[in-house]
Protein backbone atom coordinates (compact mmCIF):
# COMPACT_ATOMS: atom_id res chain seq x y z
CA UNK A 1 -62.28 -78.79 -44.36
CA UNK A 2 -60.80 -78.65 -40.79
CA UNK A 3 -63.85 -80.40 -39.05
CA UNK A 4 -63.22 -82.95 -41.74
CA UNK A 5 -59.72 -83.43 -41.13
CA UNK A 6 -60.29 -83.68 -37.26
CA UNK A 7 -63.14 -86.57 -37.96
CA UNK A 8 -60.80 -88.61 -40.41
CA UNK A 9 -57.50 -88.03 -37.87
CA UNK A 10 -59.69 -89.29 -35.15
CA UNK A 11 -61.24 -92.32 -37.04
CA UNK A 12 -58.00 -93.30 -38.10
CA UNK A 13 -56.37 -93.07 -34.52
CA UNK A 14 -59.66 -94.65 -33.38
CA UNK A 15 -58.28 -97.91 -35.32
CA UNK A 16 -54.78 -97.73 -34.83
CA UNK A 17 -55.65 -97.91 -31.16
CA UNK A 18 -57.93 -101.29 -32.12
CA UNK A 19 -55.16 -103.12 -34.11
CA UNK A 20 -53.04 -102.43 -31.04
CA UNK A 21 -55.16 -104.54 -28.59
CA UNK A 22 -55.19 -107.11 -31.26
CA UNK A 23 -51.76 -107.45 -31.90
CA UNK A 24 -51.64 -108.18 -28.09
CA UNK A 25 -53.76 -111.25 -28.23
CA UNK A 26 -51.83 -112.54 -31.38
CA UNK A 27 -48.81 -114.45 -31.33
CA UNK A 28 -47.39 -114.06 -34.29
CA UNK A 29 -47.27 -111.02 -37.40
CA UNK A 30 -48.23 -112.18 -40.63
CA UNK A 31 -47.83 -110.12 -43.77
CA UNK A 32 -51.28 -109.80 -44.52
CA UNK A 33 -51.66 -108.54 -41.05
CA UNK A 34 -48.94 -105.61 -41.93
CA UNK A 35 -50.44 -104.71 -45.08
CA UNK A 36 -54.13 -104.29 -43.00
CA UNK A 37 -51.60 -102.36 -40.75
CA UNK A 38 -50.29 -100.37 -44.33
CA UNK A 39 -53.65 -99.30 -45.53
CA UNK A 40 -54.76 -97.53 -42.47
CA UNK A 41 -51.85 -95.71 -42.17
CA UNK A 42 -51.58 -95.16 -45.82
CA UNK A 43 -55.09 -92.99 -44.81
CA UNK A 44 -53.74 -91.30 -41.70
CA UNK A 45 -50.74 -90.69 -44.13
CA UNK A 46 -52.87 -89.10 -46.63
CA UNK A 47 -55.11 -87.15 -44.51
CA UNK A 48 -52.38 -85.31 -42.43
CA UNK A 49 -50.80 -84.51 -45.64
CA UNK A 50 -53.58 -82.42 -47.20
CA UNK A 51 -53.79 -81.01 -43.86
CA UNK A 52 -50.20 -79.57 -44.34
CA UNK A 53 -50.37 -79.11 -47.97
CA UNK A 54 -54.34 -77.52 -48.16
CA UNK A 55 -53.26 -75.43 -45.61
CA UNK A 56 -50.86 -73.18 -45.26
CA UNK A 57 -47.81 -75.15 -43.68
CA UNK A 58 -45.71 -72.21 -42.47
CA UNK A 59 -48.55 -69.98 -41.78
CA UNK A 60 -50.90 -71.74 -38.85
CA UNK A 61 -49.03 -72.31 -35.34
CA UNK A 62 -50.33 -74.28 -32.88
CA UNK A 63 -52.79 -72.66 -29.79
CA UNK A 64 -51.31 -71.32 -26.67
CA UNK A 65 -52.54 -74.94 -24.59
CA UNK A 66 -50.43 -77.26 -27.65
CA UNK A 67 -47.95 -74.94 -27.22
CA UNK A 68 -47.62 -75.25 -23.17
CA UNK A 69 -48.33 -79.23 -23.26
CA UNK A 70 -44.97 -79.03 -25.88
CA UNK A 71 -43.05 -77.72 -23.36
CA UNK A 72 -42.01 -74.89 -25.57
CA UNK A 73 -41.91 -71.02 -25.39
CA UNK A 74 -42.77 -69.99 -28.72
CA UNK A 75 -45.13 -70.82 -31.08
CA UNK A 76 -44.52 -73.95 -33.46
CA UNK A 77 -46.11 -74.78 -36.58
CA UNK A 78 -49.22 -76.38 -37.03
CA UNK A 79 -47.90 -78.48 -39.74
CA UNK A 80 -44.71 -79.75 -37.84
CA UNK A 81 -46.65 -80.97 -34.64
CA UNK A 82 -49.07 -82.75 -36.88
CA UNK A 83 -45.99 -84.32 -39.08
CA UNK A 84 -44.31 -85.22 -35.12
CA UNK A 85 -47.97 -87.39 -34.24
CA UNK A 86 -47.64 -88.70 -37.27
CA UNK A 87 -43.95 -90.08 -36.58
CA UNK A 88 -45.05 -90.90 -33.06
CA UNK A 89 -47.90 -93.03 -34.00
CA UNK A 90 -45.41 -94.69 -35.94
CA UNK A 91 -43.01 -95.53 -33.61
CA UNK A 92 -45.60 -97.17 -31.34
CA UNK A 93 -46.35 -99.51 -33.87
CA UNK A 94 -42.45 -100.25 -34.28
CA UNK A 95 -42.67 -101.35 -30.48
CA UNK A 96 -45.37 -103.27 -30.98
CA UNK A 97 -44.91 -105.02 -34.36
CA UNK A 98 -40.85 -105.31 -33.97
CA UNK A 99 -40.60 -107.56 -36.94
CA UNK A 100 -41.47 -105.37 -39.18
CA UNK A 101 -39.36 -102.47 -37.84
CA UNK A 102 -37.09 -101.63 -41.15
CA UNK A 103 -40.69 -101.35 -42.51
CA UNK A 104 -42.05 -98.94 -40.55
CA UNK A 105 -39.07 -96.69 -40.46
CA UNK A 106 -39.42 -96.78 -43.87
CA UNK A 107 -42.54 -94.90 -43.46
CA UNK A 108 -41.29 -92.71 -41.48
CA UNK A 109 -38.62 -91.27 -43.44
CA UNK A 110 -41.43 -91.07 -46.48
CA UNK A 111 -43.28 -88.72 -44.56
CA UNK A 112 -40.30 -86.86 -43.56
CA UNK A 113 -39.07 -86.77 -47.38
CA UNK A 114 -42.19 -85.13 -48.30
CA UNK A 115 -42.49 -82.68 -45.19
CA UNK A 116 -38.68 -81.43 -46.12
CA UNK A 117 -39.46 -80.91 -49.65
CA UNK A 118 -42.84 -79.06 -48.47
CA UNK A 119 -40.82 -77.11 -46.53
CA UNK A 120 -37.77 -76.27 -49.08
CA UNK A 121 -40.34 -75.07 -51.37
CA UNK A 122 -42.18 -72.55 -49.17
CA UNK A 123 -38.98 -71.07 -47.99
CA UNK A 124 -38.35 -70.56 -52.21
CA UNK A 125 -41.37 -68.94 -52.26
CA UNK A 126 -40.21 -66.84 -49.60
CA UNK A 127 -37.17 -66.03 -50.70
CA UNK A 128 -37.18 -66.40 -54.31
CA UNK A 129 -38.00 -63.23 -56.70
CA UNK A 130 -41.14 -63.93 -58.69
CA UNK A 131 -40.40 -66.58 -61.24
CA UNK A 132 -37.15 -66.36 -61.44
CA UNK A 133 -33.85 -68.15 -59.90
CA UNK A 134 -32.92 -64.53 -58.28
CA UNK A 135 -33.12 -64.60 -54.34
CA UNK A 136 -33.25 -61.90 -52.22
CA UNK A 137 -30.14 -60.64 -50.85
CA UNK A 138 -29.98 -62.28 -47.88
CA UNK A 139 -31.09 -65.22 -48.93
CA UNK A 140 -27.98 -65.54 -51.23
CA UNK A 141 -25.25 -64.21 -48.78
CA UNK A 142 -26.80 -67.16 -46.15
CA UNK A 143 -26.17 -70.11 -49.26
CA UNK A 144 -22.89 -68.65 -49.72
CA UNK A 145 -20.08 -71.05 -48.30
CA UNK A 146 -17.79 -68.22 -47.49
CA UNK A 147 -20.52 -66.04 -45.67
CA UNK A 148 -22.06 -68.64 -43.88
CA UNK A 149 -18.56 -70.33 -43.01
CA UNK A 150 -17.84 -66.94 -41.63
CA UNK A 151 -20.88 -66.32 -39.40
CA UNK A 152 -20.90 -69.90 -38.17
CA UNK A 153 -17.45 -69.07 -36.78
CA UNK A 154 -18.33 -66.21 -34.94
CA UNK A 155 -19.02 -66.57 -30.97
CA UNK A 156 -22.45 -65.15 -31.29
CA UNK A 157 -23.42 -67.90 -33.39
CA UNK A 158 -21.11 -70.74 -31.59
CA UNK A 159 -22.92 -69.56 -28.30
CA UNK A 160 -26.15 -70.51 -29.64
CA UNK A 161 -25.14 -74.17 -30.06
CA UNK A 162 -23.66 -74.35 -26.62
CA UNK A 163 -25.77 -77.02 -24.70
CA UNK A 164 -27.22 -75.84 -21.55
CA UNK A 165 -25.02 -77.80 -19.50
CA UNK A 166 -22.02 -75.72 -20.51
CA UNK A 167 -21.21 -72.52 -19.10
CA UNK A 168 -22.71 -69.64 -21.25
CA UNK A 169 -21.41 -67.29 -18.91
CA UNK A 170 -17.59 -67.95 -20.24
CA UNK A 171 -16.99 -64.95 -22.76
CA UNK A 172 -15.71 -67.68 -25.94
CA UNK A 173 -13.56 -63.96 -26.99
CA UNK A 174 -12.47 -60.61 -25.45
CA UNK A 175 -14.19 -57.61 -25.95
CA UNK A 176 -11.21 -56.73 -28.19
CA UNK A 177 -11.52 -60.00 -30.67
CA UNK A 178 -15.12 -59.19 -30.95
CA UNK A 179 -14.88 -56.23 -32.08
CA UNK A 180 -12.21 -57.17 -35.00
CA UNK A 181 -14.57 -59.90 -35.73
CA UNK A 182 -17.47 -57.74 -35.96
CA UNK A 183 -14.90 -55.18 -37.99
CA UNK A 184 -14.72 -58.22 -40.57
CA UNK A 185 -18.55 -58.51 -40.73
CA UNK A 186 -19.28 -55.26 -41.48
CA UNK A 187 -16.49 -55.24 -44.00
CA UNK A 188 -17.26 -58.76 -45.94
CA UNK A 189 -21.22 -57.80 -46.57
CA UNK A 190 -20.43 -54.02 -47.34
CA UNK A 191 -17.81 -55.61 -49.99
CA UNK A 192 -20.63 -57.76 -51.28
CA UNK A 193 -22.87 -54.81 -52.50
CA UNK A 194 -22.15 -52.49 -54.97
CA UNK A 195 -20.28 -49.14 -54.14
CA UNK A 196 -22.24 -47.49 -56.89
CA UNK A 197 -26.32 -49.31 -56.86
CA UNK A 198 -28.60 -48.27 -54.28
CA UNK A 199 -30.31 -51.73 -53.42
CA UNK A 200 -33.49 -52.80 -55.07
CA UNK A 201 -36.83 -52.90 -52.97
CA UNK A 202 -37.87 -56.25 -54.64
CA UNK A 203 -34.38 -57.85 -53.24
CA UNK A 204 -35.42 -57.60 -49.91
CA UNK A 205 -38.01 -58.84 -47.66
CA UNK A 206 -40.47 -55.80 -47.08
CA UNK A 207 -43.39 -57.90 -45.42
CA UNK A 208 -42.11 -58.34 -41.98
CA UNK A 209 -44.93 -61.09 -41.67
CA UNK A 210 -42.66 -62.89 -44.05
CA UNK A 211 -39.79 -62.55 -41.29
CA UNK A 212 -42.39 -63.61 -38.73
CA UNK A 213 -42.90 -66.63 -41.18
CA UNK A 214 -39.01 -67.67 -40.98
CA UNK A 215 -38.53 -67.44 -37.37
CA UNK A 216 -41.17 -69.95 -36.95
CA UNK A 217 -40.19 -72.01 -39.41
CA UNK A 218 -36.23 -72.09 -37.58
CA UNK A 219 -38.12 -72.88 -34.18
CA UNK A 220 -40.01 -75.07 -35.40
CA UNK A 221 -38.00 -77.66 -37.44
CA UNK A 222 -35.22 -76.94 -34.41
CA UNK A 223 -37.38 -78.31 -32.17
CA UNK A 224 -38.38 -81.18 -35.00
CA UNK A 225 -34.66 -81.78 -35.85
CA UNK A 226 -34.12 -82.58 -31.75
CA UNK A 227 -37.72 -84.91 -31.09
CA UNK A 228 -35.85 -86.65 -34.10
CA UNK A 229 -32.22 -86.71 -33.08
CA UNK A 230 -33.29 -88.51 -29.99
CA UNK A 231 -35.79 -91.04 -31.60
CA UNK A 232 -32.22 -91.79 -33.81
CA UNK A 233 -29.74 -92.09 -30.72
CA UNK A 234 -32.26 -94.57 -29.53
CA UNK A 235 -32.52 -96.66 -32.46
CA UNK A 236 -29.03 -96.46 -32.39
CA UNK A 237 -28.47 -98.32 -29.52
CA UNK A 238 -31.03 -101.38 -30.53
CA UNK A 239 -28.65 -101.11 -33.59
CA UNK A 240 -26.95 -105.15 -34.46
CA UNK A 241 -23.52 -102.35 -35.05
CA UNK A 242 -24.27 -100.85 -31.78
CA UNK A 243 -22.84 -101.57 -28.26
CA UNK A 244 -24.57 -99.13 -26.27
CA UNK A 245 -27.09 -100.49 -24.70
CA UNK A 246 -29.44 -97.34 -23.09
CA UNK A 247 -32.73 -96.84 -23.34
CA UNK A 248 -33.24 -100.87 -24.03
CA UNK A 249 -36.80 -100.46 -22.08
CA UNK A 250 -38.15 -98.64 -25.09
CA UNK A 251 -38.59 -101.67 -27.13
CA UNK A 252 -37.26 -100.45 -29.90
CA UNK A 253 -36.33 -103.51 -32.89
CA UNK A 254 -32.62 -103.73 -34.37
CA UNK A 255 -32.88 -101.88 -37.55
CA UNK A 256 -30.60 -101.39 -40.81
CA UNK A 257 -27.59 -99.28 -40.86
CA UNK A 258 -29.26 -98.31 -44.45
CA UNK A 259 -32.91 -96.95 -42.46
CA UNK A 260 -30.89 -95.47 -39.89
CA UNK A 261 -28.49 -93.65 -41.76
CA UNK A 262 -31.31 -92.51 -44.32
CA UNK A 263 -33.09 -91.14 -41.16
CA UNK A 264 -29.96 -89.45 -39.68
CA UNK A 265 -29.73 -87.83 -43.19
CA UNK A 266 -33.33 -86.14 -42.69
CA UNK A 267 -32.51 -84.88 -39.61
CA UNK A 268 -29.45 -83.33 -40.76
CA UNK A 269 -31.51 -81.93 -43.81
CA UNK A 270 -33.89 -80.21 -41.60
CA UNK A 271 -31.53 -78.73 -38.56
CA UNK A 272 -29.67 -77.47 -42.20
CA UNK A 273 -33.25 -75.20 -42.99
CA UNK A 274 -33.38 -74.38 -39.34
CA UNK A 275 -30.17 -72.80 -39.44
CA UNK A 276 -30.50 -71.58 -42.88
CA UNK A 277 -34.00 -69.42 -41.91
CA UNK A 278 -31.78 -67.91 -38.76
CA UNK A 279 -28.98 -67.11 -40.21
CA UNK A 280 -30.96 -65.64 -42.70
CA UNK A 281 -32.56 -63.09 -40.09
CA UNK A 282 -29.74 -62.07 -38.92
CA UNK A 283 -28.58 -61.04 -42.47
CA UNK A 284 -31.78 -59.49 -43.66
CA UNK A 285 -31.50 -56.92 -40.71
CA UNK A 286 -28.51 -55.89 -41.91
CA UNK A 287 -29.03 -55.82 -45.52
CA UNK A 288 -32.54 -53.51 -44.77
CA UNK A 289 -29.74 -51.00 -42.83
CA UNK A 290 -28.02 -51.01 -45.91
CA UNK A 291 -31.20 -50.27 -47.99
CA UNK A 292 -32.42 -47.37 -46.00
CA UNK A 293 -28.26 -46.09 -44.94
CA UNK A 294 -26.74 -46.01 -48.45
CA UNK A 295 -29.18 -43.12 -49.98
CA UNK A 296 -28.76 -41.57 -46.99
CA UNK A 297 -25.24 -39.78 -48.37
CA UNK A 298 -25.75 -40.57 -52.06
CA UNK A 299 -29.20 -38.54 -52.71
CA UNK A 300 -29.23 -36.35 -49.49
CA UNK A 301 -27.86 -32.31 -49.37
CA UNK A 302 -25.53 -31.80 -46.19
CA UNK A 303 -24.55 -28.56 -47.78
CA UNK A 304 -27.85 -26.97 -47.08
CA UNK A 305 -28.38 -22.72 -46.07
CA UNK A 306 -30.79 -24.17 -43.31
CA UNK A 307 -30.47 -26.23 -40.18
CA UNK A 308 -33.01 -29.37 -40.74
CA UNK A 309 -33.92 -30.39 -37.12
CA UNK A 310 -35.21 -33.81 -38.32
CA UNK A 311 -32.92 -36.95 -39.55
CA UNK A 312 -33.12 -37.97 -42.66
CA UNK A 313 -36.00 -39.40 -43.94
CA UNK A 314 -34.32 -42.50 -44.80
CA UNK A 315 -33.21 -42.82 -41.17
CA UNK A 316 -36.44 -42.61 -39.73
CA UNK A 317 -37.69 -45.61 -42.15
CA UNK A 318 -35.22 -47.50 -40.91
CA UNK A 319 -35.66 -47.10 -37.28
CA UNK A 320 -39.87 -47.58 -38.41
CA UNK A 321 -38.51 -50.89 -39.97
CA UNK A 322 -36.26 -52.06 -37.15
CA UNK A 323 -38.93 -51.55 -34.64
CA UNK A 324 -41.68 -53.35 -36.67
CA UNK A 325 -39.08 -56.17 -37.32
CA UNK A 326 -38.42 -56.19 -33.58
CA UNK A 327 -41.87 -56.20 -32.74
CA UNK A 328 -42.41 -60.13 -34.96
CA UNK A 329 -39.21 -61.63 -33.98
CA UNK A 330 -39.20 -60.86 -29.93
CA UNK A 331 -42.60 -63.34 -30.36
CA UNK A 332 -41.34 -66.16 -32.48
CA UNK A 333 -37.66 -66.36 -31.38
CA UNK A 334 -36.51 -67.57 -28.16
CA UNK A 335 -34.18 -64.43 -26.24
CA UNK A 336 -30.92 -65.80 -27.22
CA UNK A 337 -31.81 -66.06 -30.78
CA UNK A 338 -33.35 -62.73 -30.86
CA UNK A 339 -30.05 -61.18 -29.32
CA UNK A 340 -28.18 -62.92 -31.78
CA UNK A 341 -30.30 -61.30 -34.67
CA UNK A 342 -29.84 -57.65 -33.44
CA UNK A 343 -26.56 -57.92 -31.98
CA UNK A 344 -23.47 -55.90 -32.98
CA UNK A 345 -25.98 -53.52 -35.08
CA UNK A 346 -24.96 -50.50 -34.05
CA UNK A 347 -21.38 -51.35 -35.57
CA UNK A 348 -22.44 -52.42 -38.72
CA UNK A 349 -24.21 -48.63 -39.33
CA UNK A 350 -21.68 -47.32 -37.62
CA UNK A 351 -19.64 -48.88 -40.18
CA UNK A 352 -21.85 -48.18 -43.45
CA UNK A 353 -22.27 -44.54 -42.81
CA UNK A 354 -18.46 -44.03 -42.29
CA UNK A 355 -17.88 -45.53 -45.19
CA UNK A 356 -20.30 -43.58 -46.96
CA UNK A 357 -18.36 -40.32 -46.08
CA UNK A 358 -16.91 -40.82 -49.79
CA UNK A 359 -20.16 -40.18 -51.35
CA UNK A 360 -21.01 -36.70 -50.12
CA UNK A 361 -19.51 -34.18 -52.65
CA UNK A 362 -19.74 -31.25 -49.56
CA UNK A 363 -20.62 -30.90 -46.02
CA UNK A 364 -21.22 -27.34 -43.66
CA UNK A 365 -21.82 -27.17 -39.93
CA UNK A 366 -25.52 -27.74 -40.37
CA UNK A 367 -24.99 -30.97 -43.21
CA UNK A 368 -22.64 -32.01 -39.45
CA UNK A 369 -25.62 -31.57 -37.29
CA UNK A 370 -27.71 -33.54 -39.04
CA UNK A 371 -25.30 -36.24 -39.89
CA UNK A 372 -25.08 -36.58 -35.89
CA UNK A 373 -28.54 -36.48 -35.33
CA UNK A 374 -29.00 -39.77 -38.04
CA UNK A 375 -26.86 -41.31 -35.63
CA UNK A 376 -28.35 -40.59 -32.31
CA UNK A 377 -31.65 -41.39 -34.04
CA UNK A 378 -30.43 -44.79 -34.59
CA UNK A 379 -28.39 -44.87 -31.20
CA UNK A 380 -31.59 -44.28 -29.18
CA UNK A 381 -33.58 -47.10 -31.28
CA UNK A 382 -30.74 -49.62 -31.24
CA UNK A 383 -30.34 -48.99 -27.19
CA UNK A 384 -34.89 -49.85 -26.89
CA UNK A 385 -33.99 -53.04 -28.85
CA UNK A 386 -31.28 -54.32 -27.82
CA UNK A 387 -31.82 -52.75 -24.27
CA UNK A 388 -27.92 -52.07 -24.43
CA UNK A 389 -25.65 -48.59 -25.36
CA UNK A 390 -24.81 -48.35 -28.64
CA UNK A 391 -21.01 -46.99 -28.07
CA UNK A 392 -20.31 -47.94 -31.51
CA UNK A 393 -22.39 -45.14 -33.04
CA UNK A 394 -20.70 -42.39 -30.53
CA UNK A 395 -17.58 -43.37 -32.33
CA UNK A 396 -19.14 -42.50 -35.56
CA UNK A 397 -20.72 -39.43 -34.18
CA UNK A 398 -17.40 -37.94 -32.93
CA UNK A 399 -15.85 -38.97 -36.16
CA UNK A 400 -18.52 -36.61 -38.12
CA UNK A 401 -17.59 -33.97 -35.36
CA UNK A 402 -14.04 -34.08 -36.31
CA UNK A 403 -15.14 -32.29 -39.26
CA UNK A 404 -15.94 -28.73 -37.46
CA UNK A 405 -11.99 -28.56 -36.81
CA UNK A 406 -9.33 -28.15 -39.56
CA UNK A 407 -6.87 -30.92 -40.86
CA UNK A 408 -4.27 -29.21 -39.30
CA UNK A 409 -6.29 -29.62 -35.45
CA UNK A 410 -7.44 -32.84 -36.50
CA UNK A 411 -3.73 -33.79 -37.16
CA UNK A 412 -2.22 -32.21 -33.79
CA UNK A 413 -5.29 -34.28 -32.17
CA UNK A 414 -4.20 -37.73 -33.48
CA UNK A 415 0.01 -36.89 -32.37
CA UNK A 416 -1.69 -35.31 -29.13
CA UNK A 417 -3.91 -38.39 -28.49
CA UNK A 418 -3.56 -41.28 -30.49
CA UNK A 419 -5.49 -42.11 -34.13
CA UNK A 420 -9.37 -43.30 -32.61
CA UNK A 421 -9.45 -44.17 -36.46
CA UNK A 422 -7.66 -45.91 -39.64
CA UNK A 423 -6.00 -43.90 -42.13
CA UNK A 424 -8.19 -44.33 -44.85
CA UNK A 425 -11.01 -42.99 -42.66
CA UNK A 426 -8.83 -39.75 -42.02
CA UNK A 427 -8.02 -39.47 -45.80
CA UNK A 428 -11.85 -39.67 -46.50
CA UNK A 429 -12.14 -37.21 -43.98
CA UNK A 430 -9.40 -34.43 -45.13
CA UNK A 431 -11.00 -35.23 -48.61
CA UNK A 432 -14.27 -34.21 -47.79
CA UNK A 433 -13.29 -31.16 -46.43
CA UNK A 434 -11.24 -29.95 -49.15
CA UNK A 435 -14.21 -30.37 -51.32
CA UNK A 436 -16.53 -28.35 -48.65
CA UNK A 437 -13.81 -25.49 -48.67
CA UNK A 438 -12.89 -24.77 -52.33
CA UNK A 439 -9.54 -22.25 -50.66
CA UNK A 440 -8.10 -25.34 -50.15
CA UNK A 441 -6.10 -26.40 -53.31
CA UNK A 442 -5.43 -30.15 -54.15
CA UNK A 443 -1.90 -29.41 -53.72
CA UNK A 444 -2.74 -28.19 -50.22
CA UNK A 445 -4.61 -31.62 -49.48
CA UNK A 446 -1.25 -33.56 -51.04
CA UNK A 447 0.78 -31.66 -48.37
CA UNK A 448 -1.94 -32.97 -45.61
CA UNK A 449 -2.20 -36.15 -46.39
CA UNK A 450 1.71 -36.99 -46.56
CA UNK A 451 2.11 -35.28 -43.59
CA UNK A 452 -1.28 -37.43 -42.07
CA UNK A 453 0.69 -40.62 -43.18
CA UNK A 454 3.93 -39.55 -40.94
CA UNK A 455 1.69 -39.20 -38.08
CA UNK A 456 0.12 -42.06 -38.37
CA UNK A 457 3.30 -43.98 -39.19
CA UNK A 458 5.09 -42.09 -35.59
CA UNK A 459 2.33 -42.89 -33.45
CA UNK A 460 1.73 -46.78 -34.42
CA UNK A 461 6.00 -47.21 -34.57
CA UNK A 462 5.50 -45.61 -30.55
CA UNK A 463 2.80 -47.75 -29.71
CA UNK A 464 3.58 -51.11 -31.06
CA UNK A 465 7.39 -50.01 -29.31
């Protein structure tokens, strides 16, 4: 099937090239000259389709030489370069047969109709579970308005649209805003699971192949979306609306606002995927740290006679699954996208397995030890990715640790000090140990925690003073 697909691609091209040195030597463009023109293209239409349908479309990149002829550092799809001929060979034939330019963008936007919807509907079958209208979870949170408002806002994400004539050195917040903005990440997409349900395997993406998949797909149809964005600025310019006049030695025709504004729409349709299939990776990280984090509390003993050298079990899956994840997406994403994906990681678990302090009915010394070792686990797999500290999980680590003193040390720490946490994290905290040393009444942990809320209330009244 392929060596028949090169032979009809070439024959085709073969008379593309012939009606071009015709329409040279002719004066004048008759209709029955276009629809010679229509037919042959109808066939180089038709064969590149079944190239991108009969194959898979978001499976087969391009070879290392396509690849380095592109111009690009990571690998495209074999589908999308053949779709991007396609649209070239078309635009040649708009220079040369101006009359009949409306036409032939016409064409254009067919073919890119039918690529977007052949796209769309392997990202469903990507994303969606089985049969049914269910996606998985990341999937969902990256069509939610609110979400995705949320992330675009963010200066990871803002950075990545920052052309490279701007300065990407200029921090766009302090180290400070981040931090609250990465506080409110963590906290909207641990609000958006279930406090109670451990996460269902089928509602994430466990093939990382599949992740491999999506990353090309975003690179790809970025790097479509732009070839296109330009072809539209110049048609823009040879618009009868238009008073730019750039680029006029293309020989580009005067087309409809209609054609233009249908194409602009395509373009628009397909950056919208691009972004779609990134933001998506950066969400179905997190939700697999939820996935493998929130048993570890819920269904592991931290109350144990013996001293387990070894994390959890569920830890060490996850750092297994970060790595392999790593291991796709450092190939198929370019370094600033990559970043982006793993980025602020280490706060999110940070963040879930504080929170999860509310789910283990008793901790001793050794359930500490291995809570800390969970996060250096993590810590030191984070810190290979993202070749960066992971400070963030020290602060949960020393949090754990604050559990080998008494309330009333942990409460002469915080007046000593300063709170290095919120009081609902201390509360959690003094609750925890009241139920890991039954002496201590209820009425006992009353007293604490009153007396935990005037020491908190002293020491932000002196600070904010």
């Amino acid at each position: 099937m392929q060596f028949w697909f090169f032979q009809s691609t070439v024959t085709v091209d073969r008379n593309i090239r012939k009606l071009q040195e015709l329409m040279q030597s002719l004066p004048t463009y008759g209709d029955q000259f276009l629809n010679m023109i229509c037919n042959i293209l109808k066939e180089y239409r038709d064969t590149c389709n079944s190239a991108y349908r009969g194959f898979d479309a978001l499976r087969h990149v391009v070879d290392h030489k396509t690849q380095k002829d592109l111009g690009v550092t990571r690998p495209l799809l074999t589908s999308t370069v053949t779709v991007d001929r396609n649209i070239r060979k078309l635009q040649e034939l708009m220079q040369s047969l101006p009359t009949y330019g409306d036409q032939f963008l016409n064409m254009i936007c067919n073919i890119l109709k039918e690529y977007r919807d052949t796209c769309n509907s392997a990202y469903r079958g990507i994303v969606q579970i089985e049969s049914d209208e269910k996606r998985v979870i990341s999937a969902t949170w990256a069509k939610d308005e609110d979400i995705s408002r949320f992330l675009r806002s963010l200066p990871s994400w803002r950075s990545l649209q920052m052309s490279e004539r701007q300065d990407l050195s200029k921090k766009l917040c302090s180290e400070e805003e981040i931090r609250t903005l990465n506080s409110k990440e963590a906290l909207i997409l641990i609000s958006n699971l279930s406090s109670e349900a451990i996460i269902p395997q089928q509602e994430i993406i466990t093939d990382v192949t599949q992740m491999r998949t999506i990353a090309n797909v975003h690179e790809s149809l970025e790097w479509f979306a732009g070839r296109l964005r330009q072809f539209c600025e110049l048609l823009s310019a040879r618009s009868p609306n238009s008073m730019n006049s750039i680029e006029l030695s293309t020989r580009y025709p005067p087309v409809s606002d209609k054609s233009l504004e249908s194409l602009k729409m395509l373009v628009k349709d397909f950056q919208d995927l691009a972004e779609i299939c990134l933001l998506l990776l950066h969400l179905e990280v997190r939700v697999h740290c939820f996935y493998f984090l929130l048993p570890v509390a819920k269904q592991s003993n931290y109350a144990g006679p013996i001293d387990d050298l070894d994390p959890d079990s569920n830890v060490l899956k996850l750092n297994k699954d970060l790595s392999a994840m790593e291991e796709m997406l450092v190939q198929s994403l370019q370094p600033q996208k990559f970043k982006y994906i793993f980025e602020s990681l280490g706060f999110l678990v940070s963040s879930i397995l504080m929170s999860s302090i509310q789910y283990l009915k008793k901790i001793n010394e050794n359930g500490i030890k291995k809570m800390c070792r969970n996060l250096f686990a993590i810590q030191q797999n984070l810190t290979n990715i993202t070749m960066a500290r992971e400070t963030d999980l020290d602060h949960a680590r020393q949090y754990y640790e604050l559990l080998y003193m008494n309330p009333d040390d942990v409460l002469s720490l915080i007046v000593e000090k300063g709170p290095d946490y919120s009081y609902t994290e201390y509360v959690s905290l003094f609750q925890l140990y009241q139920k890991s040393h039954p002496h201590i009444k209820p009425a006992n942990l009353d007293t604490l925690l009153h007396k935990l809320e005037e020491v908190m209330n002293k020491t932000q009244n002196g600070s904010s003073a």
